[in-house]
PDB file of N, CA and C in Angstrom:
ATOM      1  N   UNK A   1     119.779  75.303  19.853  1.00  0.00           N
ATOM      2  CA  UNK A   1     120.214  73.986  20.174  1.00  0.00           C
ATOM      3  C   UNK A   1     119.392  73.418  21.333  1.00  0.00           C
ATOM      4  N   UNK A   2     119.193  74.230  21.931  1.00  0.00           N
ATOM      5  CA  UNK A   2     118.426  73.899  23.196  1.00  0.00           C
ATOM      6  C   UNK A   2     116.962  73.324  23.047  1.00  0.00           C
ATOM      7  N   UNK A   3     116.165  74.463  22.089  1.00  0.00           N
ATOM      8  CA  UNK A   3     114.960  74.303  21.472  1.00  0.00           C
ATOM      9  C   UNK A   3     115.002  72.682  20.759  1.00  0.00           C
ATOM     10  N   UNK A   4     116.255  72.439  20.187  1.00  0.00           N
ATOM     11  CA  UNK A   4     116.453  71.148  19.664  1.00  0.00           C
ATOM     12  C   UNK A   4     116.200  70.061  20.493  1.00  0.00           C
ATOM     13  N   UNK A   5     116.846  70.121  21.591  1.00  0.00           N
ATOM     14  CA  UNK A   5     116.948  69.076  22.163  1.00  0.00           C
ATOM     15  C   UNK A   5     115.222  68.962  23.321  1.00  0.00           C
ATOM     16  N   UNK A   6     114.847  70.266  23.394  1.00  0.00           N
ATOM     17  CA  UNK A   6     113.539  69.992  24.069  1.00  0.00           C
ATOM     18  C   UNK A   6     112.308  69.521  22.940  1.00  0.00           C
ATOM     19  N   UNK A   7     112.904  69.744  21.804  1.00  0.00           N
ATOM     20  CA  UNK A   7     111.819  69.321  20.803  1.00  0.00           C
ATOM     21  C   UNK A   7     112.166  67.644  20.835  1.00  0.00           C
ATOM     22  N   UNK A   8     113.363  67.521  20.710  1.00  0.00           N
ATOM     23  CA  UNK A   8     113.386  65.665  20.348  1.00  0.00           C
ATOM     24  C   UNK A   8     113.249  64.822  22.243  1.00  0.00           C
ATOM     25  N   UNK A   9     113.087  65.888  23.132  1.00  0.00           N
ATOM     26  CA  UNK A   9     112.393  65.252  24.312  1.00  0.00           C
ATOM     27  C   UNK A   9     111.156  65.019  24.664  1.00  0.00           C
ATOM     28  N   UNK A  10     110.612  66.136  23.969  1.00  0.00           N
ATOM     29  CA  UNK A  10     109.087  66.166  23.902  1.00  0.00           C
ATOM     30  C   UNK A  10     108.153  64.766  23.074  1.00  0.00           C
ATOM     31  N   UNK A  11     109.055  64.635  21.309  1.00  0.00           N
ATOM     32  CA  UNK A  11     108.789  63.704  20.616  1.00  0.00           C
ATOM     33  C   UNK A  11     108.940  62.691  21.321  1.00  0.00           C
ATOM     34  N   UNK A  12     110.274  62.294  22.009  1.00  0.00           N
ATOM     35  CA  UNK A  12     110.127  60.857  22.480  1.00  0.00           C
ATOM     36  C   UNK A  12     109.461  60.595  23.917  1.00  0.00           C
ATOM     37  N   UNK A  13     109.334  61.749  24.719  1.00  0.00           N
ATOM     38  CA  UNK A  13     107.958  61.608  25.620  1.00  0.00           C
ATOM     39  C   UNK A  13     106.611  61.206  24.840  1.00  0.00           C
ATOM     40  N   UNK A  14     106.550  61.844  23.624  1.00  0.00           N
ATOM     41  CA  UNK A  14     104.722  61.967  23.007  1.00  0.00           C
ATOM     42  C   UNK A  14     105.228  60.588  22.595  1.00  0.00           C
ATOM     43  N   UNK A  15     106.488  59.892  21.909  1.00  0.00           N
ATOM     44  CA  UNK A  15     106.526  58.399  21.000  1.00  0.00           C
ATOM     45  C   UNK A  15     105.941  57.409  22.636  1.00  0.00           C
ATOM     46  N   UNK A  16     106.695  57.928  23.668  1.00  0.00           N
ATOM     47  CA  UNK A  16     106.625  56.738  24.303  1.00  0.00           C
ATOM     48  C   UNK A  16     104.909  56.996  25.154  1.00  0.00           C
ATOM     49  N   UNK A  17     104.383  57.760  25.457  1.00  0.00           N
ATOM     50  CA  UNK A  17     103.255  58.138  25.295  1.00  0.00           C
ATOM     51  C   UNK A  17     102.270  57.008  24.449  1.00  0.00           C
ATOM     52  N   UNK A  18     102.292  57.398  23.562  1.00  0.00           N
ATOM     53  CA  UNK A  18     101.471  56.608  22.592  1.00  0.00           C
ATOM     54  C   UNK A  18     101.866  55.515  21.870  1.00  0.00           C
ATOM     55  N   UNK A  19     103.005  55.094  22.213  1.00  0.00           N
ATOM     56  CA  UNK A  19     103.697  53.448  22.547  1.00  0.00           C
ATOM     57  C   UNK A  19     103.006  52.901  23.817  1.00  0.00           C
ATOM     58  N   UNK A  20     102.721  53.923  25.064  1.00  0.00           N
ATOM     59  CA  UNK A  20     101.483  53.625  26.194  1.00  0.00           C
ATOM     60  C   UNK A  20     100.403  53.296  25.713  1.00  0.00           C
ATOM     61  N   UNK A  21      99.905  54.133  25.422  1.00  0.00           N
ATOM     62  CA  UNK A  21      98.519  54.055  24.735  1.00  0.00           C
ATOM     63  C   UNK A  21      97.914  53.029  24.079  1.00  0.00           C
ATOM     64  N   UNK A  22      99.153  53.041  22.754  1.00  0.00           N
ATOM     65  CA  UNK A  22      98.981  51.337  22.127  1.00  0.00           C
ATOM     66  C   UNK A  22      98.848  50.483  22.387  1.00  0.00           C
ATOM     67  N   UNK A  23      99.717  50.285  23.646  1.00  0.00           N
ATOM     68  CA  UNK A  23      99.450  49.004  24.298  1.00  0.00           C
ATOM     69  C   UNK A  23      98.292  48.517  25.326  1.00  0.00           C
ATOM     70  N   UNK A  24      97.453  49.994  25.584  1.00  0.00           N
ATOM     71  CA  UNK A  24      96.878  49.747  26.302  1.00  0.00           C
ATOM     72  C   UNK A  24      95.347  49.524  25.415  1.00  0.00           C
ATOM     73  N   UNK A  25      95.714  50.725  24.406  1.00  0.00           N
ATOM     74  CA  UNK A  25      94.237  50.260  23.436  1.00  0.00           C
ATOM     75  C   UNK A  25      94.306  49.080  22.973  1.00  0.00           C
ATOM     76  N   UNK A  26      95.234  48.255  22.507  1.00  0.00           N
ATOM     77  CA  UNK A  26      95.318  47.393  21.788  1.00  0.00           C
ATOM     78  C   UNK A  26      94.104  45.859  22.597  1.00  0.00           C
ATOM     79  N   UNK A  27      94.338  45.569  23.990  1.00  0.00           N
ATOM     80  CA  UNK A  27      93.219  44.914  24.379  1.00  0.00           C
ATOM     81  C   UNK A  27      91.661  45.292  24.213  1.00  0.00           C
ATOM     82  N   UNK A  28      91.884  46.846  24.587  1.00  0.00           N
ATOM     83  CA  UNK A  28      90.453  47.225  24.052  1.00  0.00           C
ATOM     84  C   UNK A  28      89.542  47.096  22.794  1.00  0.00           C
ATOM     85  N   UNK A  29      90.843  47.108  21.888  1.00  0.00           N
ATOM     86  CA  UNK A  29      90.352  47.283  20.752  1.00  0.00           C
ATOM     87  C   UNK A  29      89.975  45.993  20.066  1.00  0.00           C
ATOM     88  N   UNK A  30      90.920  44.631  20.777  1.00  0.00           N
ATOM     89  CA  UNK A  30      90.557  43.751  20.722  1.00  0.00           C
ATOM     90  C   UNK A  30      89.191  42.867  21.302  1.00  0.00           C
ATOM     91  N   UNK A  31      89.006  43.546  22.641  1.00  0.00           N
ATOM     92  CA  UNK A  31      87.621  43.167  22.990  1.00  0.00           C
ATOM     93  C   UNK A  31      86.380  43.895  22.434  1.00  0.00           C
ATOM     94  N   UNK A  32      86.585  44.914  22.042  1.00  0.00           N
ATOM     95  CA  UNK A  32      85.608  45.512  21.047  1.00  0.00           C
ATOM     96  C   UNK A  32      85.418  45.033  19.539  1.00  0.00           C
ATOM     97  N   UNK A  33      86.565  44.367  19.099  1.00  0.00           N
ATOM     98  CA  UNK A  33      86.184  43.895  17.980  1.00  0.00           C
ATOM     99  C   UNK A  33      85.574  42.166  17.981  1.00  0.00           C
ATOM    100  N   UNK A  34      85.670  41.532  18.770  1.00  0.00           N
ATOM    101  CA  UNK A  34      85.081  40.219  19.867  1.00  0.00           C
ATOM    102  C   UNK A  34      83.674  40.671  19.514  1.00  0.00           C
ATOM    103  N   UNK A  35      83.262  42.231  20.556  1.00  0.00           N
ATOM    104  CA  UNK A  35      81.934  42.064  21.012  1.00  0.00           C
ATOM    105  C   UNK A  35      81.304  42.459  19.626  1.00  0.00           C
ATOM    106  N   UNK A  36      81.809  43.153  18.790  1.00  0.00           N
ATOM    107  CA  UNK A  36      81.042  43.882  17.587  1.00  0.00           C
ATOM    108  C   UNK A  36      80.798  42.451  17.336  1.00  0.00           C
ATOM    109  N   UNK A  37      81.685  41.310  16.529  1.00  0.00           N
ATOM    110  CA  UNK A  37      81.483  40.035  15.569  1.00  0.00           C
ATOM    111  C   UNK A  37      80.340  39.412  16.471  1.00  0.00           C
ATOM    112  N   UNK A  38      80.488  39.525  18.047  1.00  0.00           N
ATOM    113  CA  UNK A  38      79.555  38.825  18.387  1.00  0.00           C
ATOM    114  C   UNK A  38      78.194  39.447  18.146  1.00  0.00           C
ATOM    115  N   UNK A  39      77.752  40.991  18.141  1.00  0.00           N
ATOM    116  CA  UNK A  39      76.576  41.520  18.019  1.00  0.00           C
ATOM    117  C   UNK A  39      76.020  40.841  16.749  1.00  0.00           C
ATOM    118  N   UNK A  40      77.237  40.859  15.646  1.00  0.00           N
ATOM    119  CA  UNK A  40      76.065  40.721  14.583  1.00  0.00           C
ATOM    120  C   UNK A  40      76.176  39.070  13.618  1.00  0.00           C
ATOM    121  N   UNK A  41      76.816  38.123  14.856  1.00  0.00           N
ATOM    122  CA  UNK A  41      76.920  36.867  14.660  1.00  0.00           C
ATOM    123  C   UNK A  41      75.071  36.624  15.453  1.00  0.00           C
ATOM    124  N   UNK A  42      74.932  37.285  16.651  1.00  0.00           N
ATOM    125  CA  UNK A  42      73.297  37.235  17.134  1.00  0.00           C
ATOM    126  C   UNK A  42      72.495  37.826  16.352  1.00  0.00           C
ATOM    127  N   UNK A  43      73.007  38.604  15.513  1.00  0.00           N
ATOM    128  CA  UNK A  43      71.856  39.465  14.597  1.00  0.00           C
ATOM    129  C   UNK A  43      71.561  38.945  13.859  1.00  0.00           C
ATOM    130  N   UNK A  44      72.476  37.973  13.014  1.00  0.00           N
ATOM    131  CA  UNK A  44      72.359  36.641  11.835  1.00  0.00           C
ATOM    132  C   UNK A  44      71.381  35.755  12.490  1.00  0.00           C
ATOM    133  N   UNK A  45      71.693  35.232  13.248  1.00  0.00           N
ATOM    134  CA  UNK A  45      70.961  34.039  13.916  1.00  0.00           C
ATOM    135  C   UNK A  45      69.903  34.454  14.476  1.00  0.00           C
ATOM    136  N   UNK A  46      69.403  35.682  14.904  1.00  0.00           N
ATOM    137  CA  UNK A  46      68.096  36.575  15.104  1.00  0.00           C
ATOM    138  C   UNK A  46      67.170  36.626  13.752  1.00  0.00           C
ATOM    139  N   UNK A  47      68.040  37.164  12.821  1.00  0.00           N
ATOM    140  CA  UNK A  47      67.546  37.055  11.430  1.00  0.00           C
ATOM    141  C   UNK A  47      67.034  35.896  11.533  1.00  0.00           C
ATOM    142  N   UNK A  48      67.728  35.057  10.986  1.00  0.00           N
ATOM    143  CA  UNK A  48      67.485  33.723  10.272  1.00  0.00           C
ATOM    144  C   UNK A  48      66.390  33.060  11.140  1.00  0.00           C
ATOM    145  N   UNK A  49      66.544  33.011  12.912  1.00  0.00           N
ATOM    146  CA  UNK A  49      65.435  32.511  13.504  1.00  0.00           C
ATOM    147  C   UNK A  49      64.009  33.188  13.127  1.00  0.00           C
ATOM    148  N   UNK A  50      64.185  35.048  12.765  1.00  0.00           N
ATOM    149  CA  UNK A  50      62.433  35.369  12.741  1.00  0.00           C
ATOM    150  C   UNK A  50      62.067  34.764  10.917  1.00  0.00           C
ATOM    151  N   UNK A  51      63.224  34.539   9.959  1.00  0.00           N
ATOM    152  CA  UNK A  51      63.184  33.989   8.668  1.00  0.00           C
ATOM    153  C   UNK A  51      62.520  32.879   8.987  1.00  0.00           C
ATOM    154  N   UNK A  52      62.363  31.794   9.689  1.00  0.00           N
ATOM    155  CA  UNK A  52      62.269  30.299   9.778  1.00  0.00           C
ATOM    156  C   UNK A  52      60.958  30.803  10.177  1.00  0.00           C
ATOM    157  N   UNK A  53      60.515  31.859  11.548  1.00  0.00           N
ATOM    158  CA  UNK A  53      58.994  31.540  12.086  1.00  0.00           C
ATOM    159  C   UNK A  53      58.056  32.203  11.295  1.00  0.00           C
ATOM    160  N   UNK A  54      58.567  32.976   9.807  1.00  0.00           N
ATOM    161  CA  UNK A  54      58.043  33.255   9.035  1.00  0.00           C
ATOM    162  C   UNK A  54      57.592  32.404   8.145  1.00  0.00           C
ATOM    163  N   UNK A  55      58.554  31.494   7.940  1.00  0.00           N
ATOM    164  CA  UNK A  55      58.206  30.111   7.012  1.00  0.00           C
ATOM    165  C   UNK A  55      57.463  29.140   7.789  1.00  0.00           C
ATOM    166  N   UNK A  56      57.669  29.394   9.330  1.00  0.00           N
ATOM    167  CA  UNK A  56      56.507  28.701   9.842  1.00  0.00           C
ATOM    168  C   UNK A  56      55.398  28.754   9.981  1.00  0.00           C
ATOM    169  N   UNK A  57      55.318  30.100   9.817  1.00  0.00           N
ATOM    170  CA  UNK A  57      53.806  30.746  10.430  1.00  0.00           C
ATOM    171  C   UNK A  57      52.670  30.497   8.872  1.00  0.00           C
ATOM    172  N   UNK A  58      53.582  30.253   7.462  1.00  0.00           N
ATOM    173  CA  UNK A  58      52.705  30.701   6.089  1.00  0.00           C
ATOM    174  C   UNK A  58      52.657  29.316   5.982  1.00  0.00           C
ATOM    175  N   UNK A  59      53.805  28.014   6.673  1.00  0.00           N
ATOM    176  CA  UNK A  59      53.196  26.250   6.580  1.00  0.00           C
ATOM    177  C   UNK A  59      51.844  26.248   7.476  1.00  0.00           C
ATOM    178  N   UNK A  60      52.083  27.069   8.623  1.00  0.00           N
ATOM    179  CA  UNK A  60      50.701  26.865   9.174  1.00  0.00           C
ATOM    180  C   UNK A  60      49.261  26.993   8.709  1.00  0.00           C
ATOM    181  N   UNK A  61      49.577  28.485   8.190  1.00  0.00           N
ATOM    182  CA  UNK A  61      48.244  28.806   7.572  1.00  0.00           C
ATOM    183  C   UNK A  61      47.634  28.225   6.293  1.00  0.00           C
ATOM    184  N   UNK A  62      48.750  27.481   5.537  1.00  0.00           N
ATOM    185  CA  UNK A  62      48.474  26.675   4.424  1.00  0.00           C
ATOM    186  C   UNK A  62      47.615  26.038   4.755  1.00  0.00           C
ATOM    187  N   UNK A  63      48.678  24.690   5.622  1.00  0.00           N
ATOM    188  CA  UNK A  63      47.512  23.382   5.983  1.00  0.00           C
ATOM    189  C   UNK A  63      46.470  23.882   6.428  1.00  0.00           C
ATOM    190  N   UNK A  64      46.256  25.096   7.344  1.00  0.00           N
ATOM    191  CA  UNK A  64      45.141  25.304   8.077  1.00  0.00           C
ATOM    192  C   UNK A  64      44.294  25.669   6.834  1.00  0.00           C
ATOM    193  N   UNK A  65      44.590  26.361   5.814  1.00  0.00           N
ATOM    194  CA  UNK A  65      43.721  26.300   4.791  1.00  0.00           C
ATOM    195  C   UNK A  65      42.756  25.002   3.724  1.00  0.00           C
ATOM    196  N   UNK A  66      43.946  24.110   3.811  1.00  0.00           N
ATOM    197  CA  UNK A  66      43.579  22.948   3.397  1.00  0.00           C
ATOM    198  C   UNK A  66      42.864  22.170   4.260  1.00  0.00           C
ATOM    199  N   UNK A  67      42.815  22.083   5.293  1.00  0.00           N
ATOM    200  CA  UNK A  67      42.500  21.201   6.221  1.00  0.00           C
ATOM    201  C   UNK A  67      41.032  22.076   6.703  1.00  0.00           C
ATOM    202  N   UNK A  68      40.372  23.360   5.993  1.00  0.00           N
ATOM    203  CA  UNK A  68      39.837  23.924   6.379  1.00  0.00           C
ATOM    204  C   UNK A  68      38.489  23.610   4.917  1.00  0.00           C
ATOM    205  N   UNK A  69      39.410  23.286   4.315  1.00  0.00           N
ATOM    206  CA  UNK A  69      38.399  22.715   2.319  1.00  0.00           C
ATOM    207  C   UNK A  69      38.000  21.815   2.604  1.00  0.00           C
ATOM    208  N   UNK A  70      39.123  20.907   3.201  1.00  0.00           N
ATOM    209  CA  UNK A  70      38.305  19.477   3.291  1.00  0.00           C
ATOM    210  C   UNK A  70      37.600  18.924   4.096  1.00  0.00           C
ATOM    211  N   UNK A  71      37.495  19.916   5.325  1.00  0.00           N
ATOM    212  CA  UNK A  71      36.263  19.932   6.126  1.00  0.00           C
ATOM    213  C   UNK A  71      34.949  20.415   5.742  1.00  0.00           C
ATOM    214  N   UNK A  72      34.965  21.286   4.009  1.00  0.00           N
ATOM    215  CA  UNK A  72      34.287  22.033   4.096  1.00  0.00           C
ATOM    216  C   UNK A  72      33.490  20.869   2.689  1.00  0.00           C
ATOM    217  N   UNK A  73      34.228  19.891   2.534  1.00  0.00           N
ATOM    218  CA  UNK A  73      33.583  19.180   1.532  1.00  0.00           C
ATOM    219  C   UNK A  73      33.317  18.539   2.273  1.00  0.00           C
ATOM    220  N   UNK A  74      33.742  17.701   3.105  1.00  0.00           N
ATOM    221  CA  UNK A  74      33.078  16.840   4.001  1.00  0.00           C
ATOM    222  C   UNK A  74      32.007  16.939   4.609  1.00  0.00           C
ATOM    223  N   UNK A  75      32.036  18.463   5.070  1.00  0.00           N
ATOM    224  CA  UNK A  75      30.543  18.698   5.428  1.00  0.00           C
ATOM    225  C   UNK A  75      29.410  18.497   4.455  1.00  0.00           C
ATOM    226  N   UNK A  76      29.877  18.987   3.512  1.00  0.00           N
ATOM    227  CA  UNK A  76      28.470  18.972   2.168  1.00  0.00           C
ATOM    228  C   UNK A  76      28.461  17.649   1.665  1.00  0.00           C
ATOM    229  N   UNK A  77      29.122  16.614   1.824  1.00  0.00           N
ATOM    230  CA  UNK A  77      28.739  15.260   1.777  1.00  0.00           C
ATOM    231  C   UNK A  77      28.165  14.771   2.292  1.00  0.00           C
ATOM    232  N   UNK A  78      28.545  14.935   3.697  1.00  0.00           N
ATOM    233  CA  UNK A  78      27.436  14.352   5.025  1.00  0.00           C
ATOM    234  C   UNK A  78      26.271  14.985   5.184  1.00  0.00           C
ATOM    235  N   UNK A  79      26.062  16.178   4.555  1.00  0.00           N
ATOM    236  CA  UNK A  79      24.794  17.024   4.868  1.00  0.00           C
ATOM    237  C   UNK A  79      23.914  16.654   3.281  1.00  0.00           C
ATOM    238  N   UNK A  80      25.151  15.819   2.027  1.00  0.00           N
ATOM    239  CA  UNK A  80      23.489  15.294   1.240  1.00  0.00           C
ATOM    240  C   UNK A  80      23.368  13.726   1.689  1.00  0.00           C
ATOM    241  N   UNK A  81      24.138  13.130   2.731  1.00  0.00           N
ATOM    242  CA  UNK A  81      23.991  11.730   2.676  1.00  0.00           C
ATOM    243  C   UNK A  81      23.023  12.008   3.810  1.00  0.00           C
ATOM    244  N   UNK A  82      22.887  12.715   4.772  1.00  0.00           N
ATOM    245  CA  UNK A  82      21.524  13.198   5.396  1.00  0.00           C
ATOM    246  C   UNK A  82      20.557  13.301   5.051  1.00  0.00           C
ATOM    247  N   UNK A  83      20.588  14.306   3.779  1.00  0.00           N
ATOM    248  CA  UNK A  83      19.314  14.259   3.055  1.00  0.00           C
ATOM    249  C   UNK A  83      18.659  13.614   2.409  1.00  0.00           C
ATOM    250  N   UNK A  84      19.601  12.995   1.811  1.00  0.00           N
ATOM    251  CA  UNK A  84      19.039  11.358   0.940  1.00  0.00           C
ATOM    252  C   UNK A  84      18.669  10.642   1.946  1.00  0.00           C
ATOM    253  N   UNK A  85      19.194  10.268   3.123  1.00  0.00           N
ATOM    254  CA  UNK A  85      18.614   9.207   4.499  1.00  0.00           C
ATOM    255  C   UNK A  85      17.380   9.637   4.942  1.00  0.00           C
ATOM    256  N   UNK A  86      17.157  10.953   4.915  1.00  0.00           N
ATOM    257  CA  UNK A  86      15.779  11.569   5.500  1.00  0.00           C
ATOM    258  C   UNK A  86      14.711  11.188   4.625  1.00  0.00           C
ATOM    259  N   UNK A  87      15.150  11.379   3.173  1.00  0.00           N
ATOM    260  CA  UNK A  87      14.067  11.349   1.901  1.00  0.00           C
ATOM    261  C   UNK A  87      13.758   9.900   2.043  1.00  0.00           C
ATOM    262  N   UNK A  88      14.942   8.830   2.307  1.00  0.00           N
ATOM    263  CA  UNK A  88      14.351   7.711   2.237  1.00  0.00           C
ATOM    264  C   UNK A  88      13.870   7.232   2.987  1.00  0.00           C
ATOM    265  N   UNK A  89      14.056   7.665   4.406  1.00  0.00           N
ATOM    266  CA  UNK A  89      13.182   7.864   5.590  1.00  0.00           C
ATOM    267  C   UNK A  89      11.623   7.798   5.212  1.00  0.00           C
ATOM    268  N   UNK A  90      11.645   8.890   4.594  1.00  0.00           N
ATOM    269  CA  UNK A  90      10.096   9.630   4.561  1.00  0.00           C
ATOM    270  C   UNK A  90       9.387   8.576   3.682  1.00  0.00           C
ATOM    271  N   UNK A  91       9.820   8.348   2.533  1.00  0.00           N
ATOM    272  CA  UNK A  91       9.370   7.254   2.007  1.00  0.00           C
ATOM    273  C   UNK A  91       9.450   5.713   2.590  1.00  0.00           C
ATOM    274  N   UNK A  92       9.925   5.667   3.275  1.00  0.00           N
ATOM    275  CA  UNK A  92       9.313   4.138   3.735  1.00  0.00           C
ATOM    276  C   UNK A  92       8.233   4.164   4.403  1.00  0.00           C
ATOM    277  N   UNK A  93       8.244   5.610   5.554  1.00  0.00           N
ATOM    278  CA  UNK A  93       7.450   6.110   6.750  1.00  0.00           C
ATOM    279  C   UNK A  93       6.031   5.870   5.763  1.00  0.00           C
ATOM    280  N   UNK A  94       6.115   6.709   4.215  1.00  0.00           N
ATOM    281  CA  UNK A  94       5.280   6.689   3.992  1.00  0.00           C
ATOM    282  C   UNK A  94       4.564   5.379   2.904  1.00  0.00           C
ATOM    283  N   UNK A  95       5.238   4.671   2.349  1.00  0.00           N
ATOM    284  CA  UNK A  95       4.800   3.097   2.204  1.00  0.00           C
ATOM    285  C   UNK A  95       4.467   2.618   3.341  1.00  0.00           C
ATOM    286  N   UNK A  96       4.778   2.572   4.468  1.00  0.00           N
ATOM    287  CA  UNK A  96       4.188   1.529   5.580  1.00  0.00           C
ATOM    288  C   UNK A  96       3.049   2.370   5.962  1.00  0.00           C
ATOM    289  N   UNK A  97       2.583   3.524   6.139  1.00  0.00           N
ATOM    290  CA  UNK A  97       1.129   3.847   6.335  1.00  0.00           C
ATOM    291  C   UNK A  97       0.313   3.673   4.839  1.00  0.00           C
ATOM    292  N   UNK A  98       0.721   3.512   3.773  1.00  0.00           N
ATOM    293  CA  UNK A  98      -0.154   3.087   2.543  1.00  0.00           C
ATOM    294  C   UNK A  98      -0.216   1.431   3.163  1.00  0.00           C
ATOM    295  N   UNK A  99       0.757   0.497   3.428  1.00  0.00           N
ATOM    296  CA  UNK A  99       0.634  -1.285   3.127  1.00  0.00           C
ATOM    297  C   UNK A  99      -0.634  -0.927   4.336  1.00  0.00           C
ATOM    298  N   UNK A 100      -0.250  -0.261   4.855  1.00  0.00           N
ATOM    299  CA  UNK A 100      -1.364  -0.423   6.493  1.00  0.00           C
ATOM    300  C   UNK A 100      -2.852  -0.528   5.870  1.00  0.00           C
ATOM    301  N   UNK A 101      -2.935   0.191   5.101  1.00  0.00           N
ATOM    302  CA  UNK A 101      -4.383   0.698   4.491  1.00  0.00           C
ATOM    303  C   UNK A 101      -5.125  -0.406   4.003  1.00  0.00           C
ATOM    304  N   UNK A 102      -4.173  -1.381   3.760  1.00  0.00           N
ATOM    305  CA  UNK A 102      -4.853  -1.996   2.471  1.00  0.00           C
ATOM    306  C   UNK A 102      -4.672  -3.359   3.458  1.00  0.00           C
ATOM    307  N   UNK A 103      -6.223  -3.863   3.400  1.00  0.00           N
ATOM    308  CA  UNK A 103      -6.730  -5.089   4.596  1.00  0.00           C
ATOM    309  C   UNK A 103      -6.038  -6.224   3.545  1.00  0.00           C
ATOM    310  N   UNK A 104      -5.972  -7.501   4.549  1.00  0.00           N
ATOM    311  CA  UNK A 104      -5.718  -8.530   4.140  1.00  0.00           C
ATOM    312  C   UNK A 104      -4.496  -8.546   3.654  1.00  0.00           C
ATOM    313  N   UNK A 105      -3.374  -8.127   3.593  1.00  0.00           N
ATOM    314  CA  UNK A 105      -2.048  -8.550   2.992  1.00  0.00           C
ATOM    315  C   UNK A 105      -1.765  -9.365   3.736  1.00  0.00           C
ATOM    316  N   UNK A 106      -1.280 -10.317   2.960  1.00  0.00           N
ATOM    317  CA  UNK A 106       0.053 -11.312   4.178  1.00  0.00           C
ATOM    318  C   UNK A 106       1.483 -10.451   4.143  1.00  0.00           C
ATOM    319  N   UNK A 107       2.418 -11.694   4.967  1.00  0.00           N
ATOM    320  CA  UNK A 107       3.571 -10.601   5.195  1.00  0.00           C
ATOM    321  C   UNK A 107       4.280 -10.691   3.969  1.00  0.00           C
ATOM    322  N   UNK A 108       4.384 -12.308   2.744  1.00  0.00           N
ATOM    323  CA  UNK A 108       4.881 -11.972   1.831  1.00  0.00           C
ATOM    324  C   UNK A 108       4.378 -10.977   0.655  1.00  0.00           C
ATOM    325  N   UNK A 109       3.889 -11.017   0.975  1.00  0.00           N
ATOM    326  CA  UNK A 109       3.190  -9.756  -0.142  1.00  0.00           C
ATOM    327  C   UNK A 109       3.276  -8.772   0.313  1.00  0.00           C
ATOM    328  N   UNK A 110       3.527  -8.289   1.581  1.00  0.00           N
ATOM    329  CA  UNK A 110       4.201  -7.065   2.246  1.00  0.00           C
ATOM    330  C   UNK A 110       5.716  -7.039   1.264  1.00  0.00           C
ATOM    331  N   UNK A 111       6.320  -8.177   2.204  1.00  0.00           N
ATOM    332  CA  UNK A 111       7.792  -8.259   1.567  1.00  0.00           C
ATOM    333  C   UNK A 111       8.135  -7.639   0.376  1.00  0.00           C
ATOM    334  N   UNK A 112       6.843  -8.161  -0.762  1.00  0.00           N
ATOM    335  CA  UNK A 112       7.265  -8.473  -1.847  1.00  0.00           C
ATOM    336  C   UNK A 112       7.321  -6.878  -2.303  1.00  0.00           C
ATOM    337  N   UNK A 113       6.311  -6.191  -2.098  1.00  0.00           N
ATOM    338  CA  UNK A 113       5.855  -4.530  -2.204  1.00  0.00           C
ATOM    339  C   UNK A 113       7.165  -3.900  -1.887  1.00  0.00           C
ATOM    340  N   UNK A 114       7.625  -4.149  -0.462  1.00  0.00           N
ATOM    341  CA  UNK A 114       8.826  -3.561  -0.150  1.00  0.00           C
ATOM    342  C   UNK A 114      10.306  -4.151  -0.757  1.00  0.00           C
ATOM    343  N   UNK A 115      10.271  -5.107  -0.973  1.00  0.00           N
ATOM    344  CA  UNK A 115      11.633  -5.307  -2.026  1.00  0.00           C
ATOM    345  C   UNK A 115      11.477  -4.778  -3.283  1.00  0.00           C
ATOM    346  N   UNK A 116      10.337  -4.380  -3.767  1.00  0.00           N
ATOM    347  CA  UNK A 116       9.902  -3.952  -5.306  1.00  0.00           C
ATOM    348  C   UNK A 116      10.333  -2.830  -5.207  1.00  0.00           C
ATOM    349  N   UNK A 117      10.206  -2.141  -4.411  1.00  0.00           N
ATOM    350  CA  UNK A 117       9.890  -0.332  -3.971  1.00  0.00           C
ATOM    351  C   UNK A 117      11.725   0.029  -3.914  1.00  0.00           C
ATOM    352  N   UNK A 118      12.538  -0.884  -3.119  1.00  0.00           N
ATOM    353  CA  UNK A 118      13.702  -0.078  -2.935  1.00  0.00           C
ATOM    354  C   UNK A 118      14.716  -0.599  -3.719  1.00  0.00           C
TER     355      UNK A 118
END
């Protein structure tokens, strides 16, 4: 009987015990479950921010690709509108030392040679 009654003292020491406990984990457990949602509410938004500078980084290199063609046609345009300016260069350079040659021209008949020619 005795054993009885130290057993149901013991239980309601250990109930009220961990009726302590409860109440005391229970904030903990609540601020731990706070900080967990918050870890991986930053882990989302960590995600998603290096997601975006990934999509930023492949808009960059696009345009930079494009913008890298059409510099590269542009160049070879301007480098034959050069060459055609030089060629026609050379040919006038070299009509005006031929008109030179030849005595007696007037200037319309210069003119006329050089409006014929281009």
């Amino acid at each position: 009987m005795m054993e009885d009654i130290q057993r149901e003292q013991a239980n309601s020491t250990n109930n009220d015990v961990r009726k302590a406990d409860l109440k005391t984990l229970m904030p903990l457990c609540h601020s731990l479950r706070c900080i967990i949602l918050e870890v991986k509410e930053f882990t989302i938004k960590r995600s998603r921010s290096q997601d975006n500078l990934t999509i930023m980084t492949d808009n960059i290199k696009e345009v930079a690709l494009v913008i890298g063609n059409e510099i590269a046609k542009a160049s070879e345009v301007f480098s034959k509108t050069i060459g055609v300016d030089v060629a026609i260069s050379k040919k006038r350079q070299k009509m005006d030392s031929e008109i030179r040659k030849i005595p007696n021209l007037t200037i319309n008949e210069i003119i006329k040679v050089v409006s014929y020619s281009t």
